[in-house]
Protein backbone atom coordinates (compact mmCIF):
# COMPACT_ATOMS: atom_id res chain seq x y z
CA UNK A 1 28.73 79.18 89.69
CA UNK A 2 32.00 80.36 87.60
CA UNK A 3 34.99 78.25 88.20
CA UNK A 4 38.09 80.14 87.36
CA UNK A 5 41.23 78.64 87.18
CA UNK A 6 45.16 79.60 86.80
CA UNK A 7 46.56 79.00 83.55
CA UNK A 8 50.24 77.87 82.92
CA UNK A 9 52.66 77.98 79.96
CA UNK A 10 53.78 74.38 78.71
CA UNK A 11 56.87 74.75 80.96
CA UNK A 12 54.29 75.65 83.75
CA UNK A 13 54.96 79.25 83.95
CA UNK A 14 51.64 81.29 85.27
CA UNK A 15 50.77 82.96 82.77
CA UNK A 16 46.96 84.70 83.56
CA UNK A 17 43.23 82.96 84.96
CA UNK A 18 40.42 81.89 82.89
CA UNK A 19 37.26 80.58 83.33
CA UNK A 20 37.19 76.40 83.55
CA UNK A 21 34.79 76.39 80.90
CA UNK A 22 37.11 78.25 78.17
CA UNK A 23 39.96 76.40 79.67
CA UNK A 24 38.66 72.99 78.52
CA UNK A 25 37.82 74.57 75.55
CA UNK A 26 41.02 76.17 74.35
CA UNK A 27 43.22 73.25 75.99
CA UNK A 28 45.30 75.61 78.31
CA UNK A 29 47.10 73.88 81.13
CA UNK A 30 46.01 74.19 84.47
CA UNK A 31 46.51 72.28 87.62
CA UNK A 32 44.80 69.47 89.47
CA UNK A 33 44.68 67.83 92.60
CA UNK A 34 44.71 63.65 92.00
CA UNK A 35 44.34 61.94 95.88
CA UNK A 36 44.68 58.06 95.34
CA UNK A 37 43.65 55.67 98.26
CA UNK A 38 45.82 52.62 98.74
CA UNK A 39 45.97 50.12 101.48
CA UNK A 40 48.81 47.25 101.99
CA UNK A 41 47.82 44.34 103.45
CA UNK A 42 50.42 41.21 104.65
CA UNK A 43 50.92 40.14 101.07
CA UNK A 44 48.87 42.04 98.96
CA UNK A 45 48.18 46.24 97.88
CA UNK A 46 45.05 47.50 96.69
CA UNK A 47 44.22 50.52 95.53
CA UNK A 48 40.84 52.66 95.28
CA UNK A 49 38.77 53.93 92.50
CA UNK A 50 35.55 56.28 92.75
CA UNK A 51 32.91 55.52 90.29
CA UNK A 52 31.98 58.68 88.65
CA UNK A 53 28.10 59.66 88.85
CA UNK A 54 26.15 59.01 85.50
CA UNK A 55 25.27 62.42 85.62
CA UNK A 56 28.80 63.74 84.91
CA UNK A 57 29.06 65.71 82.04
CA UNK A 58 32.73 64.11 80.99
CA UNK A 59 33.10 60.56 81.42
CA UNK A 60 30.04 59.58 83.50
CA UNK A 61 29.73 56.16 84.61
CA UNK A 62 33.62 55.15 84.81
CA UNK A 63 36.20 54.39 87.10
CA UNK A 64 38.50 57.41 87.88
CA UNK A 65 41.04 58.46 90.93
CA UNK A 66 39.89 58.05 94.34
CA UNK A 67 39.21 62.01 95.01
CA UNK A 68 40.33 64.60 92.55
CA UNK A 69 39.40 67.70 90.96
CA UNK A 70 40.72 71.70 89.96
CA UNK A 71 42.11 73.91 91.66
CA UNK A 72 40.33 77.64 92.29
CA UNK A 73 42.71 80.85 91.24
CA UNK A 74 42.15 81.84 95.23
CA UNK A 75 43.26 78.23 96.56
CA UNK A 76 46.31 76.81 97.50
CA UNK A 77 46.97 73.43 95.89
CA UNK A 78 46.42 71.30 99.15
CA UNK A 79 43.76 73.60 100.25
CA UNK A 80 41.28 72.73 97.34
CA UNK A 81 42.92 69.40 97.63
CA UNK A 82 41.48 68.28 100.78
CA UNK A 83 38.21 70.49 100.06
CA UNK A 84 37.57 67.99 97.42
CA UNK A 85 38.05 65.17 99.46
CA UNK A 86 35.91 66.00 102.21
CA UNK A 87 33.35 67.34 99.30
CA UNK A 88 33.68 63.80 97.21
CA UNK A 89 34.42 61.20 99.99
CA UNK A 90 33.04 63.06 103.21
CA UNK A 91 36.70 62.60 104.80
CA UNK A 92 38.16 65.39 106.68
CA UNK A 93 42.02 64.90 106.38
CA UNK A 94 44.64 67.33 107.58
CA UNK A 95 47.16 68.04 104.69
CA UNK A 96 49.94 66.02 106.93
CA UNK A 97 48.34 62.80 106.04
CA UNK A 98 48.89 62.98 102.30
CA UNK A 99 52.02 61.82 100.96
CA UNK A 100 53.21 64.15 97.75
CA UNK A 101 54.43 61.86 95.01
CA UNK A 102 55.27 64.63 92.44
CA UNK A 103 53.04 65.44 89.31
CA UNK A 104 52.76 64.67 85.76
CA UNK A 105 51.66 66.64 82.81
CA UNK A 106 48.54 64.94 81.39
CA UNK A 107 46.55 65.69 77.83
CA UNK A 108 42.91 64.16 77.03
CA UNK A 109 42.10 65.09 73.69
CA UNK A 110 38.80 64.42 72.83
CA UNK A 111 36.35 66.38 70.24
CA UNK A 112 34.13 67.67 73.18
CA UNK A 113 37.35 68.64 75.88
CA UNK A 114 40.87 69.65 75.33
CA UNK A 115 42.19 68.81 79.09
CA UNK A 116 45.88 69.47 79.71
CA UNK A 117 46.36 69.38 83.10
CA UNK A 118 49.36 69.17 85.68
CA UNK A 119 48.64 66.67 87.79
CA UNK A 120 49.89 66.88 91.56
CA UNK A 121 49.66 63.51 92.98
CA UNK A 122 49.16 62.51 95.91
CA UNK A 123 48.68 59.11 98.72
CA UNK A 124 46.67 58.65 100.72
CA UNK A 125 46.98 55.16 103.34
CA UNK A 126 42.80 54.53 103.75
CA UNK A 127 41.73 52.55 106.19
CA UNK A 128 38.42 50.15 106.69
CA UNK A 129 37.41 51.71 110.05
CA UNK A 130 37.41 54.90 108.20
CA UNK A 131 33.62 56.04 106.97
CA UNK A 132 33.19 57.36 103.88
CA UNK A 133 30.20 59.19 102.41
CA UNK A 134 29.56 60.21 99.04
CA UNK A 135 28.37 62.98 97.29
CA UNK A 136 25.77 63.45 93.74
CA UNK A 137 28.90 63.63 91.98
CA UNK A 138 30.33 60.05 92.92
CA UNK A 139 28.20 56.82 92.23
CA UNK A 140 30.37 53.87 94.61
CA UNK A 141 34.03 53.78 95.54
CA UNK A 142 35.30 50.04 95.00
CA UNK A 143 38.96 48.56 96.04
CA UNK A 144 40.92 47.13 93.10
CA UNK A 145 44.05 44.59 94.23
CA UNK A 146 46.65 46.61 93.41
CA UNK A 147 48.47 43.88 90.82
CA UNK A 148 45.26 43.06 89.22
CA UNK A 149 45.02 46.51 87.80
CA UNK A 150 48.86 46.51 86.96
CA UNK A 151 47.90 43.06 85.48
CA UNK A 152 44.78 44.67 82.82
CA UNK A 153 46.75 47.79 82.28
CA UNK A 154 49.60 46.11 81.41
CA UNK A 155 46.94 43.99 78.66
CA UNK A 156 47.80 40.41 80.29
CA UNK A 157 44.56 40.13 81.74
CA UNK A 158 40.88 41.75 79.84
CA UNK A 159 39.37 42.18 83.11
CA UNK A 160 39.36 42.41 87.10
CA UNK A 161 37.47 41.99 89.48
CA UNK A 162 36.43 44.89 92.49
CA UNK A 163 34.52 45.39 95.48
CA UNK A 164 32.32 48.11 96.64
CA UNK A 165 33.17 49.15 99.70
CA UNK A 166 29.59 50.30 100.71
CA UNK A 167 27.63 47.33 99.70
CA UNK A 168 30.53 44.88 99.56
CA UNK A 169 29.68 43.86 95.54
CA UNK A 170 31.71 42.19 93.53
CA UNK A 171 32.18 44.11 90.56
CA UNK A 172 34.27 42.31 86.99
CA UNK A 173 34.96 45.61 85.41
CA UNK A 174 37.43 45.96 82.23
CA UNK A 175 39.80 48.56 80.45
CA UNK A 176 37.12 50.32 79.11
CA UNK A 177 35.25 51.09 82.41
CA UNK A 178 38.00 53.22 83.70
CA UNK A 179 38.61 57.34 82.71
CA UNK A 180 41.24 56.95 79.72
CA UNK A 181 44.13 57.99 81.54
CA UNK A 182 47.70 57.06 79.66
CA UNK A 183 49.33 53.68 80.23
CA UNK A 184 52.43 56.19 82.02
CA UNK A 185 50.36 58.12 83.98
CA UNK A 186 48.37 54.70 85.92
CA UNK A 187 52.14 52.90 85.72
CA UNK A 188 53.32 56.70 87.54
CA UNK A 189 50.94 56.04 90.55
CA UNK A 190 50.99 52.38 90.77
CA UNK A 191 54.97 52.70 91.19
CA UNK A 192 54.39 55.25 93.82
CA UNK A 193 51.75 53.55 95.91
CA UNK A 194 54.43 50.09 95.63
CA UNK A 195 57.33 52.45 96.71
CA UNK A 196 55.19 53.32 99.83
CA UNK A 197 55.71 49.66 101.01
């Protein structure tokens, strides 16, 4: 099915729609919706990752933001926000539980994708009792303590260790199995989901 998207000048004026395909192709911004999970606990934070399904066409296999994805030309920003998280997570949220952090202009420059995307991020407290279910497009969704990641982001420690939350795994995963977002962007939402204290 065609996916078109809004298009925005670099200082985020609209400026027309295009379909997502030529959009990746000709590097125009467009927005996103990013949803991070966090938890606090007594003493410790963690934070949630979604494992991306091997059969996704850009960066299969890695670790990536909790639910996320574009939004349509017809949708409002929270309205194909939560549609992805019910469609990636199986979690029906109302848009009063998410917690609007701001958003941050991202570029992935790769050979294959040209992805410039404004980023609107937002928080999300999860819960245990809460049941998730995923969809083809999501392979596991592990929790990450939250100063662990700061830890290998941050290149003082090569690895961490995770948990499925389905199966209850232990995972050791490294810099390299996570989406290459920039060092500002993780540093962005780790600050937030800390401020949320």
């Amino acid at each position: 099915m065609r996916e078109v998207l809004k298009i925005y000048s670099e200082w985020l004026t609209p400026i027309g729609e295009k379909d997502r395909e030529e959009v990746h192709r000709d590097g125009d911004w467009h927005e996103s919706f990013h949803c991070w999970f966090y938890k606090h606990e007594e003493n410790r934070s963690w934070i949630y990752f979604q494992k991306r399904a091997d059969s996704k066409k850009d960066f299969p296999s890695l670790y990536d933001i909790s639910a996320a994805g574009h939004i349509a030309a017809e949708e409002s920003l929270i309205r194909g926000g939560l549609r992805e998280v019910e469609e990636e997570l199986g979690l029906r949220l109302a848009a009063g539980q998410l917690n609007y952090c701001g958003f941050y202009k991202e570029e992935l420059l790769f050979k294959t994708i040209k992805d410039r995307e404004i980023c609107h991020i937002y928080l999300f407290p999860y819960e245990n009792h809460m049941k998730l279910t995923i969809n083809e497009e999501v392979g596991d969704v592990v929790q990450i303590d939250l100063e662990d990641f700061l830890s290998m982001i941050c290149k003082k420690s090569p690895c961490l260790q995770a948990e499925s939350i389905f199966t209850g795994e232990e995972l050791h995963l490294s810099h390299s199995s996570f989406c290459p977002h920039p060092f500002d962007y993780y540093q962005y939402v780790v600050q937030a989901i800390l401020s949320s204290r």
